[in-house]
PDB file of N, CA and C in Angstrom:
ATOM      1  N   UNK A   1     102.698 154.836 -37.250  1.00  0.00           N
ATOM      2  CA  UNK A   1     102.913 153.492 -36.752  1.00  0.00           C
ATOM      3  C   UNK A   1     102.478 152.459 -37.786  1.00  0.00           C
ATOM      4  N   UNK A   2     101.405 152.745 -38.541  1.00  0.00           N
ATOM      5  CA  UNK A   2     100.873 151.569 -39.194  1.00  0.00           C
ATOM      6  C   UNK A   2     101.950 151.834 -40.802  1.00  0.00           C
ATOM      7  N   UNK A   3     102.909 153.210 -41.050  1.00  0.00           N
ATOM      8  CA  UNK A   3     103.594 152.581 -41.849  1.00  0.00           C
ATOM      9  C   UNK A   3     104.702 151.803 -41.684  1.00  0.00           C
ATOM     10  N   UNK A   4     105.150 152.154 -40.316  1.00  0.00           N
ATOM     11  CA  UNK A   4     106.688 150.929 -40.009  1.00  0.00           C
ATOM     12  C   UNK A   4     106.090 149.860 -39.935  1.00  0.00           C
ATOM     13  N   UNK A   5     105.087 149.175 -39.452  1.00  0.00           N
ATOM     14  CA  UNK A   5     104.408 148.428 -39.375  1.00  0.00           C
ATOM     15  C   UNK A   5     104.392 147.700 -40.500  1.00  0.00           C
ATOM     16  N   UNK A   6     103.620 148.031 -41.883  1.00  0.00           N
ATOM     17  CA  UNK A   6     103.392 147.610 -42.857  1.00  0.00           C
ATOM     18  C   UNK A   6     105.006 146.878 -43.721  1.00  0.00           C
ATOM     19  N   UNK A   7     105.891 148.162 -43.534  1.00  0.00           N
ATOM     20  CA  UNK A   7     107.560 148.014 -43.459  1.00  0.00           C
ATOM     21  C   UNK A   7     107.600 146.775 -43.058  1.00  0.00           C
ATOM     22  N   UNK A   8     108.220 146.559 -42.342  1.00  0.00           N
ATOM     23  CA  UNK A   8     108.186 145.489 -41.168  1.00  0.00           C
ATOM     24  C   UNK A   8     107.178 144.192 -41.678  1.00  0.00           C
ATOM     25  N   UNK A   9     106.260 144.045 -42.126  1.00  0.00           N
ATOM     26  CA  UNK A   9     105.773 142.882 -42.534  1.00  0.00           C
ATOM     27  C   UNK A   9     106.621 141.903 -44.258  1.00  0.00           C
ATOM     28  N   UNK A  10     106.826 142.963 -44.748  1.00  0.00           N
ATOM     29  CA  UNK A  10     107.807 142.242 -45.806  1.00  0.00           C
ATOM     30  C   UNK A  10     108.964 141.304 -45.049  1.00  0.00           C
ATOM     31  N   UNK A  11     109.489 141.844 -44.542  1.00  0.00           N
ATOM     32  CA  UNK A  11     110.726 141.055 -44.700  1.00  0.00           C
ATOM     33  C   UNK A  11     110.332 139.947 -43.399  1.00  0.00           C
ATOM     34  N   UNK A  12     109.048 139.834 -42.811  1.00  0.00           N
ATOM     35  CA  UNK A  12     108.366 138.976 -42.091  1.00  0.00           C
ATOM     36  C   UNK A  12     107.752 137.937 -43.105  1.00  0.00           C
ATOM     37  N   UNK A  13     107.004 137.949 -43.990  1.00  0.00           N
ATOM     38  CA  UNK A  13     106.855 137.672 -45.062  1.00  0.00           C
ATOM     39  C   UNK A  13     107.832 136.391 -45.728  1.00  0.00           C
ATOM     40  N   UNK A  14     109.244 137.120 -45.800  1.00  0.00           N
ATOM     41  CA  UNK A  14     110.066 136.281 -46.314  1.00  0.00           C
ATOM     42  C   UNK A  14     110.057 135.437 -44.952  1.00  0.00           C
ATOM     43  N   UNK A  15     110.677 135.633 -44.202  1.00  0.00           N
ATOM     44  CA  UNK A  15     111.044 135.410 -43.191  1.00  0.00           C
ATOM     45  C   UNK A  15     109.806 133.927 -42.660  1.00  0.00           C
ATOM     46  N   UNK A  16     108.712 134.488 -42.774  1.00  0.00           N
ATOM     47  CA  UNK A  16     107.654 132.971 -42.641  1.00  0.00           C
ATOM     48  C   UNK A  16     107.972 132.142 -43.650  1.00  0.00           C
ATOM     49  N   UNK A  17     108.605 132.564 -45.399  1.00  0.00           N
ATOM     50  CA  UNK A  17     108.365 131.500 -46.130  1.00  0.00           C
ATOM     51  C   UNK A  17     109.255 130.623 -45.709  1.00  0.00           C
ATOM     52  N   UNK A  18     110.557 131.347 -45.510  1.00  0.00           N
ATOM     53  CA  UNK A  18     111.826 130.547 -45.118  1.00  0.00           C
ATOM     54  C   UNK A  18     111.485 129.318 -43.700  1.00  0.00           C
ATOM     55  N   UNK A  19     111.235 130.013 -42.678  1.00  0.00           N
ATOM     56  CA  UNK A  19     110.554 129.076 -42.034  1.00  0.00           C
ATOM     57  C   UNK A  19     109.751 128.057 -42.122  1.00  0.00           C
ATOM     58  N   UNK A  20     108.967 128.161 -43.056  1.00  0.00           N
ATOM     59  CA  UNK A  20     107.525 127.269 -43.024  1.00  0.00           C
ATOM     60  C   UNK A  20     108.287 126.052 -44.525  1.00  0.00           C
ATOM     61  N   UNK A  21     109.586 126.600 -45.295  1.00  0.00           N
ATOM     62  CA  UNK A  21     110.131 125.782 -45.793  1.00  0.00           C
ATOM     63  C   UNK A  21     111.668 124.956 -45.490  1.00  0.00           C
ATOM     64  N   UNK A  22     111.569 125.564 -44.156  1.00  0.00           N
ATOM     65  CA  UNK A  22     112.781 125.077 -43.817  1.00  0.00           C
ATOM     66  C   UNK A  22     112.191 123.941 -42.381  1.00  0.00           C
ATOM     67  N   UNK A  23     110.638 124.306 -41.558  1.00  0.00           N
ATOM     68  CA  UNK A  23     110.121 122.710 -41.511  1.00  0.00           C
ATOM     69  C   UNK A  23     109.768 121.831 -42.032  1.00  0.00           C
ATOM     70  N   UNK A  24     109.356 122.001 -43.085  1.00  0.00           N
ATOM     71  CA  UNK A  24     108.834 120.937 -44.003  1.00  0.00           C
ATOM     72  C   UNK A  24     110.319 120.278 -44.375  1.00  0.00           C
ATOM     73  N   UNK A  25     111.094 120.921 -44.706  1.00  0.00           N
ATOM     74  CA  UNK A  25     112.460 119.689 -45.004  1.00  0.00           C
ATOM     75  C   UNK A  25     113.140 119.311 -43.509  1.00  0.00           C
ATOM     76  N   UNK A  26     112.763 119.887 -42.281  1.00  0.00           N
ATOM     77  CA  UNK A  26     113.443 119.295 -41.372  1.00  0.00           C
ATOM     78  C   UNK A  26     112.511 118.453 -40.961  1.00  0.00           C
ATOM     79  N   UNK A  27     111.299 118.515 -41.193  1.00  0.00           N
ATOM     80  CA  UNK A  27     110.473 117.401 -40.875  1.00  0.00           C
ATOM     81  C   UNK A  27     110.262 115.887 -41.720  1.00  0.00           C
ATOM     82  N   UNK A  28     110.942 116.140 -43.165  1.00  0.00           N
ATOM     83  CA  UNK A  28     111.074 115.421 -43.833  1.00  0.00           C
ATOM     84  C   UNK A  28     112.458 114.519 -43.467  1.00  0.00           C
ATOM     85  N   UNK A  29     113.163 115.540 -43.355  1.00  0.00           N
ATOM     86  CA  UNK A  29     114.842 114.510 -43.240  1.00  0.00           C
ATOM     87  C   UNK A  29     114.338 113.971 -41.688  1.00  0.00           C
ATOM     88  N   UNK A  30     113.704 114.393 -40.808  1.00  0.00           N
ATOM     89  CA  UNK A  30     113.286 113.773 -39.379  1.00  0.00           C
ATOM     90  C   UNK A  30     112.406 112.728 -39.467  1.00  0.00           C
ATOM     91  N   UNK A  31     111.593 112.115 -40.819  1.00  0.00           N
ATOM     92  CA  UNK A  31     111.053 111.420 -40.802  1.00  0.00           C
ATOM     93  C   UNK A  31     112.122 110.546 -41.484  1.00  0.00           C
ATOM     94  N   UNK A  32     112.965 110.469 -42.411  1.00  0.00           N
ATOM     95  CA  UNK A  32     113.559 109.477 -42.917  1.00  0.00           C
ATOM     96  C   UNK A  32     114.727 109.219 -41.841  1.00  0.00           C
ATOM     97  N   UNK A  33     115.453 109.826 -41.488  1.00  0.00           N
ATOM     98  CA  UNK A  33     116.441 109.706 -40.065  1.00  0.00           C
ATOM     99  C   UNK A  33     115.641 108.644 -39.157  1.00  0.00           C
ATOM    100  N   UNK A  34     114.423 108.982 -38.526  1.00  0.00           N
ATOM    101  CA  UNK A  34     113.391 108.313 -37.857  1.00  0.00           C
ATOM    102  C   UNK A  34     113.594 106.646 -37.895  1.00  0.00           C
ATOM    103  N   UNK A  35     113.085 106.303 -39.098  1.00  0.00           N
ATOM    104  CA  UNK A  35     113.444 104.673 -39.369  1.00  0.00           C
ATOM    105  C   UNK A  35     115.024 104.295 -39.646  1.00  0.00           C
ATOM    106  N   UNK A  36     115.885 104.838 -40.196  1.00  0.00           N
ATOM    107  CA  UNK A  36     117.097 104.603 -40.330  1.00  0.00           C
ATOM    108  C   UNK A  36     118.448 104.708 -38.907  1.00  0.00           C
ATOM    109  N   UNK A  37     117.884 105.202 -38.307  1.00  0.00           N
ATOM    110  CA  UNK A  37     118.529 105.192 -37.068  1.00  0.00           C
ATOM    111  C   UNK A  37     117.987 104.629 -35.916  1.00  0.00           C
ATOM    112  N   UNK A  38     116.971 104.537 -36.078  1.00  0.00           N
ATOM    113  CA  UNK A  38     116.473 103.633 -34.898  1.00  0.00           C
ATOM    114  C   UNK A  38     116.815 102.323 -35.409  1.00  0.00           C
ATOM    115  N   UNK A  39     116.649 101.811 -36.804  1.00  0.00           N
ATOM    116  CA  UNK A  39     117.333 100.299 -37.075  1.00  0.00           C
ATOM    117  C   UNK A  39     118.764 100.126 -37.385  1.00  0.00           C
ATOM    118  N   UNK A  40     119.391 101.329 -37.110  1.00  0.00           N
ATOM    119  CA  UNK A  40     121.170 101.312 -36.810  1.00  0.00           C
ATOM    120  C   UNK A  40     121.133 101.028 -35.310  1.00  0.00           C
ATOM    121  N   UNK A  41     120.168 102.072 -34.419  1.00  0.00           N
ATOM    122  CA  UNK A  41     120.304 101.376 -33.211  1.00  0.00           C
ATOM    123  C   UNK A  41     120.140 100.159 -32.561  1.00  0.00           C
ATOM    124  N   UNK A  42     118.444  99.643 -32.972  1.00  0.00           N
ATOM    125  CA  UNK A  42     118.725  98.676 -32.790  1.00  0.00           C
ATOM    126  C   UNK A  42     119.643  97.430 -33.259  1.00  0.00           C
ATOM    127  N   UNK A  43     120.145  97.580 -34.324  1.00  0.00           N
ATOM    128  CA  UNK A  43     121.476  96.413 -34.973  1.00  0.00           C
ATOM    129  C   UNK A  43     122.626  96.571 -33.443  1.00  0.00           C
ATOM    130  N   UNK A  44     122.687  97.711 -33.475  1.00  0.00           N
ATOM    131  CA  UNK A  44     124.016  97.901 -32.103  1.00  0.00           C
ATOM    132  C   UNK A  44     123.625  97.529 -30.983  1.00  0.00           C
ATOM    133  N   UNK A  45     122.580  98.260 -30.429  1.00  0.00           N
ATOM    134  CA  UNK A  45     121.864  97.141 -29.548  1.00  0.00           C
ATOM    135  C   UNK A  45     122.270  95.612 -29.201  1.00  0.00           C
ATOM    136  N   UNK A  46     121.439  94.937 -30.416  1.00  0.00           N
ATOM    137  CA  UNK A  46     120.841  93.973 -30.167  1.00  0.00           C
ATOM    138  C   UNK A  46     122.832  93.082 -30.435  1.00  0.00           C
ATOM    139  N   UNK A  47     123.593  93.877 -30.951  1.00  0.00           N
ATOM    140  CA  UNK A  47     125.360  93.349 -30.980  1.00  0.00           C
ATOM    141  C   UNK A  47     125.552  93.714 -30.249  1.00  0.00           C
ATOM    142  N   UNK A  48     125.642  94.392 -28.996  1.00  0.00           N
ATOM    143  CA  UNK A  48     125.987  94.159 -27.832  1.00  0.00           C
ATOM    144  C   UNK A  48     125.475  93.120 -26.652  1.00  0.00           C
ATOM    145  N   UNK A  49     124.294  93.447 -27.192  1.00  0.00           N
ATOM    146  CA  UNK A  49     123.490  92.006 -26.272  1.00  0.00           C
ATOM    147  C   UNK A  49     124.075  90.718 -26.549  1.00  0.00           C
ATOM    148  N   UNK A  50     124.234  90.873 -27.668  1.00  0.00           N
ATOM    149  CA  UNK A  50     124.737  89.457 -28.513  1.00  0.00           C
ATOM    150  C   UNK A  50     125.762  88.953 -27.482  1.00  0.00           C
ATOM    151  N   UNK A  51     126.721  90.439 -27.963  1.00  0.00           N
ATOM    152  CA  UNK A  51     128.400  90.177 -27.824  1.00  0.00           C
ATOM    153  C   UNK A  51     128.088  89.275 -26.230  1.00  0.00           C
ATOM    154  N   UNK A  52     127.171  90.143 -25.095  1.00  0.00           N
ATOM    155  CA  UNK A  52     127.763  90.155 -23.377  1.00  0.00           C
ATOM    156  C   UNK A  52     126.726  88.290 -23.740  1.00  0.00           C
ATOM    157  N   UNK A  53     125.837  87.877 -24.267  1.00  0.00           N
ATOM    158  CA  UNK A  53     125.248  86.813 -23.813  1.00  0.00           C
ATOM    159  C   UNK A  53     126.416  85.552 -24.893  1.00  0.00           C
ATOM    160  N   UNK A  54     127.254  85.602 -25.652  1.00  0.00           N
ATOM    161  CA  UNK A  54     128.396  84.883 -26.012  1.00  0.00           C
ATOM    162  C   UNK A  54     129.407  85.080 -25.122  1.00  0.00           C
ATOM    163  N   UNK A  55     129.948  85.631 -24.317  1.00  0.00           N
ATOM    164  CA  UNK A  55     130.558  86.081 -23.740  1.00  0.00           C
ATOM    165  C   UNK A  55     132.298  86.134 -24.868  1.00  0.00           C
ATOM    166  N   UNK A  56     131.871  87.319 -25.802  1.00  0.00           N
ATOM    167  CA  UNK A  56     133.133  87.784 -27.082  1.00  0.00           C
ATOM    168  C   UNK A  56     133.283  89.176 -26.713  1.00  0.00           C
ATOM    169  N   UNK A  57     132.426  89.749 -25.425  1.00  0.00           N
ATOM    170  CA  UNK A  57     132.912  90.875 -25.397  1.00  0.00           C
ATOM    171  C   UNK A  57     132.810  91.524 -23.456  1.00  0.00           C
ATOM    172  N   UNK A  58     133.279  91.930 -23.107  1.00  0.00           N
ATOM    173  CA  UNK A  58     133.071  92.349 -21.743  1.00  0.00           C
ATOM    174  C   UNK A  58     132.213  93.534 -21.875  1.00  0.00           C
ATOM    175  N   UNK A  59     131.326  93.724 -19.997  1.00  0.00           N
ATOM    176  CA  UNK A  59     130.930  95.291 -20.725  1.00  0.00           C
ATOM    177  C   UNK A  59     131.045  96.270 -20.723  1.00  0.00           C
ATOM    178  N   UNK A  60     132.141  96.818 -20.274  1.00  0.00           N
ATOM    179  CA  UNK A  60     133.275  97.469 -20.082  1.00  0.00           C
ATOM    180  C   UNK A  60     133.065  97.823 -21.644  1.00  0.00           C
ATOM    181  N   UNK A  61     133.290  96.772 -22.774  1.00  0.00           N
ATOM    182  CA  UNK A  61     133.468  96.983 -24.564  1.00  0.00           C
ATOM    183  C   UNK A  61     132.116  97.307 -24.659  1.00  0.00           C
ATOM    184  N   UNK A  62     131.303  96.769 -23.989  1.00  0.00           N
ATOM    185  CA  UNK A  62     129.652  97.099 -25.001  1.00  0.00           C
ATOM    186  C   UNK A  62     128.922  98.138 -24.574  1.00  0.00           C
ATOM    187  N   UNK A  63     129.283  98.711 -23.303  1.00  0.00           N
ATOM    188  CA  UNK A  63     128.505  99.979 -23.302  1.00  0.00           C
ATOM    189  C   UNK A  63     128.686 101.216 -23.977  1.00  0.00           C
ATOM    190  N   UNK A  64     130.151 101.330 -25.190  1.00  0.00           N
ATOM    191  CA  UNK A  64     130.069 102.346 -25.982  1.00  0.00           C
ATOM    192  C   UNK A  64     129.160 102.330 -26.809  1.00  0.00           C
ATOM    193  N   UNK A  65     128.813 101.030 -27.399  1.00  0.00           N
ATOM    194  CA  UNK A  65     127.862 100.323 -28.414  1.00  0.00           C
ATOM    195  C   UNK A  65     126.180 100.849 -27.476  1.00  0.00           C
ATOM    196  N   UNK A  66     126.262 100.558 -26.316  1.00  0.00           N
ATOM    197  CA  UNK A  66     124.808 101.419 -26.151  1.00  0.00           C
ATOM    198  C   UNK A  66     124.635 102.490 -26.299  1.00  0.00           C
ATOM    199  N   UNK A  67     125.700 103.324 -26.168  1.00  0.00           N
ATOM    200  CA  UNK A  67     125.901 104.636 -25.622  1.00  0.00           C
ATOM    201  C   UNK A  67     125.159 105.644 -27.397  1.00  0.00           C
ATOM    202  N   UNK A  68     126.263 104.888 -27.967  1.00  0.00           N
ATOM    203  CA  UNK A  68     125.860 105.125 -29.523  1.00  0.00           C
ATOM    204  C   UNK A  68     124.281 104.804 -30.010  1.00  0.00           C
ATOM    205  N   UNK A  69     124.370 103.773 -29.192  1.00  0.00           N
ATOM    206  CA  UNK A  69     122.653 103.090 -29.568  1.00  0.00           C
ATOM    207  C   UNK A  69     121.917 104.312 -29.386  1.00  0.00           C
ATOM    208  N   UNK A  70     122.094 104.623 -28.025  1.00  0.00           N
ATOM    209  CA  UNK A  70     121.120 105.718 -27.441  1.00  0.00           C
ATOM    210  C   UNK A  70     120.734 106.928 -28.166  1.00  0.00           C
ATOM    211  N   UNK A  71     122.446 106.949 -27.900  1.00  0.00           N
ATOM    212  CA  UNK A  71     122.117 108.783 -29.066  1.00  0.00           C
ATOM    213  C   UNK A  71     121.724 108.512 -30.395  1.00  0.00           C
ATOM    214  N   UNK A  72     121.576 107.442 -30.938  1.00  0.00           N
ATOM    215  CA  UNK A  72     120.836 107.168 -32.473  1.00  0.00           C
ATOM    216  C   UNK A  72     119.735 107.674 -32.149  1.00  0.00           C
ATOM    217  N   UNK A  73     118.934 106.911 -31.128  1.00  0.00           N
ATOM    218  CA  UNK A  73     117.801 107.176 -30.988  1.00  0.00           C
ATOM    219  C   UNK A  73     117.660 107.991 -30.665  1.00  0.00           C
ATOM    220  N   UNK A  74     118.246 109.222 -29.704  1.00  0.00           N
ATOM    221  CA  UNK A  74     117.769 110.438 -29.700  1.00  0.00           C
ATOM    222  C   UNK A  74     117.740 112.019 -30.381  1.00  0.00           C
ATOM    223  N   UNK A  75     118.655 111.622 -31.476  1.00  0.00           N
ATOM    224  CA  UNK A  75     118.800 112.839 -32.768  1.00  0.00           C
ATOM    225  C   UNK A  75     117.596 112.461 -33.553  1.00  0.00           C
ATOM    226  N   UNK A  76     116.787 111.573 -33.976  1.00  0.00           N
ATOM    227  CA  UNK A  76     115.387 112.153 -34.433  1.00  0.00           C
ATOM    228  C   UNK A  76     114.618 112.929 -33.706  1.00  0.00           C
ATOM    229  N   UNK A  77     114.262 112.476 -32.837  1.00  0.00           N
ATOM    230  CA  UNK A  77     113.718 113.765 -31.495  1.00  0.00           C
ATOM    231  C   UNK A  77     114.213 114.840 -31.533  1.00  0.00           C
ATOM    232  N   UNK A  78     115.563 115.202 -31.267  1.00  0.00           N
ATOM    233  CA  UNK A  78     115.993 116.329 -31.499  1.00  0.00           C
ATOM    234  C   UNK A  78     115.287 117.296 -33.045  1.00  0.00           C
ATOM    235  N   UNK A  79     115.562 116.420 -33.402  1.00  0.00           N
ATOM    236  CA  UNK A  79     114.985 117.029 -34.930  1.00  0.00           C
ATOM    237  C   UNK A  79     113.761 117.080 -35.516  1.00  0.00           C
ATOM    238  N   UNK A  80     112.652 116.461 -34.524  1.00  0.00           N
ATOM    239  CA  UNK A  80     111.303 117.147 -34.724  1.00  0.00           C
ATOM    240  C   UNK A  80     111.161 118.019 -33.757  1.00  0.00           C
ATOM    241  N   UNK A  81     112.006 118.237 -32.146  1.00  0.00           N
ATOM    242  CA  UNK A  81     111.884 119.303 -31.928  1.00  0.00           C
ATOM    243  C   UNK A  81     112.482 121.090 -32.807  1.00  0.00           C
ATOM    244  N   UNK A  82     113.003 120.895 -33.374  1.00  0.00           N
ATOM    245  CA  UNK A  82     113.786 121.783 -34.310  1.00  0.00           C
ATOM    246  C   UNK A  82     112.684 122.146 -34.926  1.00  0.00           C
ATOM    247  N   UNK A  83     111.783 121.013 -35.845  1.00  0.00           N
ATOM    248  CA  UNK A  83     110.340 121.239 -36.715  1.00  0.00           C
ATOM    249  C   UNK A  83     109.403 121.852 -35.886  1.00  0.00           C
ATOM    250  N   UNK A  84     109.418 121.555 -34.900  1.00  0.00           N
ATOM    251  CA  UNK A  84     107.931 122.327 -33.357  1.00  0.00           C
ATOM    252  C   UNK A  84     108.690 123.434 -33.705  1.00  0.00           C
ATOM    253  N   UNK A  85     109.877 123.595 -33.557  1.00  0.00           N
ATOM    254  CA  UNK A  85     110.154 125.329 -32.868  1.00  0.00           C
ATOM    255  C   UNK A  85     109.916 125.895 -34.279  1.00  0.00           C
ATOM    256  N   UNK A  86     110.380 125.720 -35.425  1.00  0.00           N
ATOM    257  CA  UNK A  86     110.267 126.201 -36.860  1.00  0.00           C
ATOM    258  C   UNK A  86     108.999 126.695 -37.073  1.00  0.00           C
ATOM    259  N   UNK A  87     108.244 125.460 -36.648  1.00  0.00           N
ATOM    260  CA  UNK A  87     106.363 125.652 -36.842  1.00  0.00           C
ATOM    261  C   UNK A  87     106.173 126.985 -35.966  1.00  0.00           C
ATOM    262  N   UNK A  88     106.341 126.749 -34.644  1.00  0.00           N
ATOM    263  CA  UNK A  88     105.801 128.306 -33.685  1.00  0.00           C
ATOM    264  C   UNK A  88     106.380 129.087 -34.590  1.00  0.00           C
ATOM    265  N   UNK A  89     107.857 129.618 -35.071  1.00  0.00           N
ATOM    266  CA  UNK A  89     108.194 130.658 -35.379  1.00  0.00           C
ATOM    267  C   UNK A  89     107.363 130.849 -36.655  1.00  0.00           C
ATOM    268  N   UNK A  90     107.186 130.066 -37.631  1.00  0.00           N
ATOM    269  CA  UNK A  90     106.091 130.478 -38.955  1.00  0.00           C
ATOM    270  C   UNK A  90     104.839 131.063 -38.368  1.00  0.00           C
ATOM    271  N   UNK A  91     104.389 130.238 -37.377  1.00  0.00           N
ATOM    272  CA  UNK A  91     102.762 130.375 -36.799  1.00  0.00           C
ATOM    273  C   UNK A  91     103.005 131.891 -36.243  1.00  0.00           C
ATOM    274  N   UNK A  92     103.721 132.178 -35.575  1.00  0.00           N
ATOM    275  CA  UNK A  92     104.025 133.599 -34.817  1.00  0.00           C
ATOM    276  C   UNK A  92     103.792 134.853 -35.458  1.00  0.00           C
ATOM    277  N   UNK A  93     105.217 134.561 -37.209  1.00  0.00           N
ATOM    278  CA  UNK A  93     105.197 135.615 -37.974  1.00  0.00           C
ATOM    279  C   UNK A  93     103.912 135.380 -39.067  1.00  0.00           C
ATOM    280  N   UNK A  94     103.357 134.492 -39.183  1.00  0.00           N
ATOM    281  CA  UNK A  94     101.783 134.519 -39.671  1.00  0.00           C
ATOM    282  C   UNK A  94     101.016 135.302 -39.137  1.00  0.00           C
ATOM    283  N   UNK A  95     101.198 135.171 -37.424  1.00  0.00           N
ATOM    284  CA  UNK A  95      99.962 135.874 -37.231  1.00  0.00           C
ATOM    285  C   UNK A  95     100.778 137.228 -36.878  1.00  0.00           C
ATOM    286  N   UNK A  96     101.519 138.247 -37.171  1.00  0.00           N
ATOM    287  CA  UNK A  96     101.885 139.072 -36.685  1.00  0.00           C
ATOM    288  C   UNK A  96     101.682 139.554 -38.693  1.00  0.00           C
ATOM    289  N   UNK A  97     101.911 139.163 -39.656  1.00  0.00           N
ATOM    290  CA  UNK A  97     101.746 139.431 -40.917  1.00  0.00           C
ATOM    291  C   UNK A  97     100.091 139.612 -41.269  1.00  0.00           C
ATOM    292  N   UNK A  98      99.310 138.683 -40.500  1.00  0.00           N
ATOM    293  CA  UNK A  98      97.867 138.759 -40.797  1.00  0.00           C
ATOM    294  C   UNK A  98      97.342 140.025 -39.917  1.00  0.00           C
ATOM    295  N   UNK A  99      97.899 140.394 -39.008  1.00  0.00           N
ATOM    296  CA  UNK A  99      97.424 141.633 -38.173  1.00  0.00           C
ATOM    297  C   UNK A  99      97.159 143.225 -38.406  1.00  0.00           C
TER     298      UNK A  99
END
Protein backbone atom coordinates (compact mmCIF):
# COMPACT_ATOMS: atom_id res chain seq x y z
CA UNK A 1 0.00 0.00 0.00
CA UNK A 2 2.55 2.54 0.93
CA UNK A 3 4.12 1.87 -2.61
CA UNK A 4 0.93 2.85 -4.74
CA UNK A 5 0.67 5.35 -2.39
CA UNK A 6 4.01 6.94 -2.80
CA UNK A 7 3.05 6.32 -6.88
CA UNK A 8 0.20 8.27 -6.56
CA UNK A 9 1.77 11.29 -4.86
CA UNK A 10 3.80 12.41 -8.01
CA UNK A 11 1.43 13.10 -10.26
CA UNK A 12 -0.47 14.79 -7.06
CA UNK A 13 2.49 16.80 -6.83
CA UNK A 14 2.09 18.14 -10.27
CA UNK A 15 -1.28 18.27 -9.95
CA UNK A 16 -1.02 20.82 -6.61
CA UNK A 17 1.52 22.91 -8.62
CA UNK A 18 -0.92 23.34 -11.41
CA UNK A 19 -3.53 24.26 -9.03
CA UNK A 20 -1.88 26.47 -6.62
CA UNK A 21 -0.71 28.27 -10.10
CA UNK A 22 -3.65 28.34 -11.77
CA UNK A 23 -5.23 30.40 -8.41
CA UNK A 24 -2.89 32.74 -8.20
CA UNK A 25 -3.65 33.86 -11.92
CA UNK A 26 -7.37 33.42 -11.41
CA UNK A 27 -7.10 35.42 -8.48
CA UNK A 28 -5.11 37.90 -10.18
CA UNK A 29 -7.28 38.35 -13.42
CA UNK A 30 -10.32 38.42 -10.48
CA UNK A 31 -8.71 41.19 -8.97
CA UNK A 32 -8.19 43.31 -12.10
CA UNK A 33 -11.79 42.26 -13.64
CA UNK A 34 -12.92 43.43 -9.97
CA UNK A 35 -12.39 47.28 -10.60
CA UNK A 36 -12.93 47.24 -14.33
CA UNK A 37 -16.27 45.88 -14.39
CA UNK A 38 -17.78 47.13 -11.64
CA UNK A 39 -16.89 50.76 -13.27
CA UNK A 40 -18.36 49.39 -16.71
CA UNK A 41 -21.25 48.67 -14.51
CA UNK A 42 -21.62 51.35 -12.88
CA UNK A 43 -21.21 53.77 -16.26
CA UNK A 44 -24.42 51.53 -17.49
CA UNK A 45 -26.07 51.93 -14.51
CA UNK A 46 -25.82 55.23 -13.80
CA UNK A 47 -26.94 55.63 -18.28
CA UNK A 48 -29.83 54.14 -17.63
CA UNK A 49 -30.76 56.14 -14.72
CA UNK A 50 -29.78 58.97 -16.73
CA UNK A 51 -31.63 57.83 -19.84
CA UNK A 52 -35.39 57.00 -17.52
CA UNK A 53 -34.78 60.55 -15.37
CA UNK A 54 -34.42 62.62 -19.12
CA UNK A 55 -37.02 60.81 -20.23
CA UNK A 56 -34.63 59.61 -23.90
CA UNK A 57 -35.37 56.28 -23.05
CA UNK A 58 -38.39 54.08 -21.78
CA UNK A 59 -37.85 51.18 -19.42
CA UNK A 60 -38.84 48.73 -21.33
CA UNK A 61 -34.99 50.10 -23.26
CA UNK A 62 -33.12 50.39 -19.91
CA UNK A 63 -33.58 47.33 -18.20
CA UNK A 64 -31.25 45.44 -20.69
CA UNK A 65 -28.67 48.09 -19.60
CA UNK A 66 -29.30 46.82 -15.91
CA UNK A 67 -29.48 43.48 -16.72
CA UNK A 68 -25.85 43.80 -18.20
CA UNK A 69 -25.04 46.06 -15.26
CA UNK A 70 -25.79 43.19 -13.03
CA UNK A 71 -24.04 40.45 -14.58
CA UNK A 72 -20.84 42.83 -14.73
CA UNK A 73 -21.02 42.77 -11.35
CA UNK A 74 -21.45 39.33 -10.83
CA UNK A 75 -18.56 37.52 -12.98
CA UNK A 76 -15.91 38.82 -10.48
CA UNK A 77 -17.57 36.79 -7.81
CA UNK A 78 -17.86 34.10 -9.91
CA UNK A 79 -14.24 34.19 -10.32
CA UNK A 80 -13.00 34.34 -6.85
CA UNK A 81 -15.26 31.62 -6.30
CA UNK A 82 -13.30 29.53 -8.98
CA UNK A 83 -9.95 30.84 -6.75
CA UNK A 84 -11.81 29.29 -3.22
CA UNK A 85 -12.43 26.08 -5.09
CA UNK A 86 -8.70 26.03 -6.75
CA UNK A 87 -7.35 26.89 -3.14
CA UNK A 88 -9.39 23.70 -1.40
CA UNK A 89 -8.26 21.56 -4.27
CA UNK A 90 -4.29 22.63 -3.73
CA UNK A 91 -4.98 22.57 0.18
CA UNK A 92 -6.53 18.92 -0.22
CA UNK A 93 -3.70 17.50 -2.54
CA UNK A 94 -1.12 19.20 -0.05
CA UNK A 95 -2.32 17.53 2.58
CA UNK A 96 -2.84 14.14 1.01
CA UNK A 97 1.09 14.66 -0.51
CA UNK A 98 2.31 15.62 3.11
CA UNK A 99 0.76 12.32 4.53
Amino acid sequence: MRIIRGILKIPAIILMIAASVLRALTSFAAAMAHWLFYLAASALFCLGLACLVFRTATFQEVVPLWAVSFILCALPHIAVWIAGALAGLSSRLRGFVCS
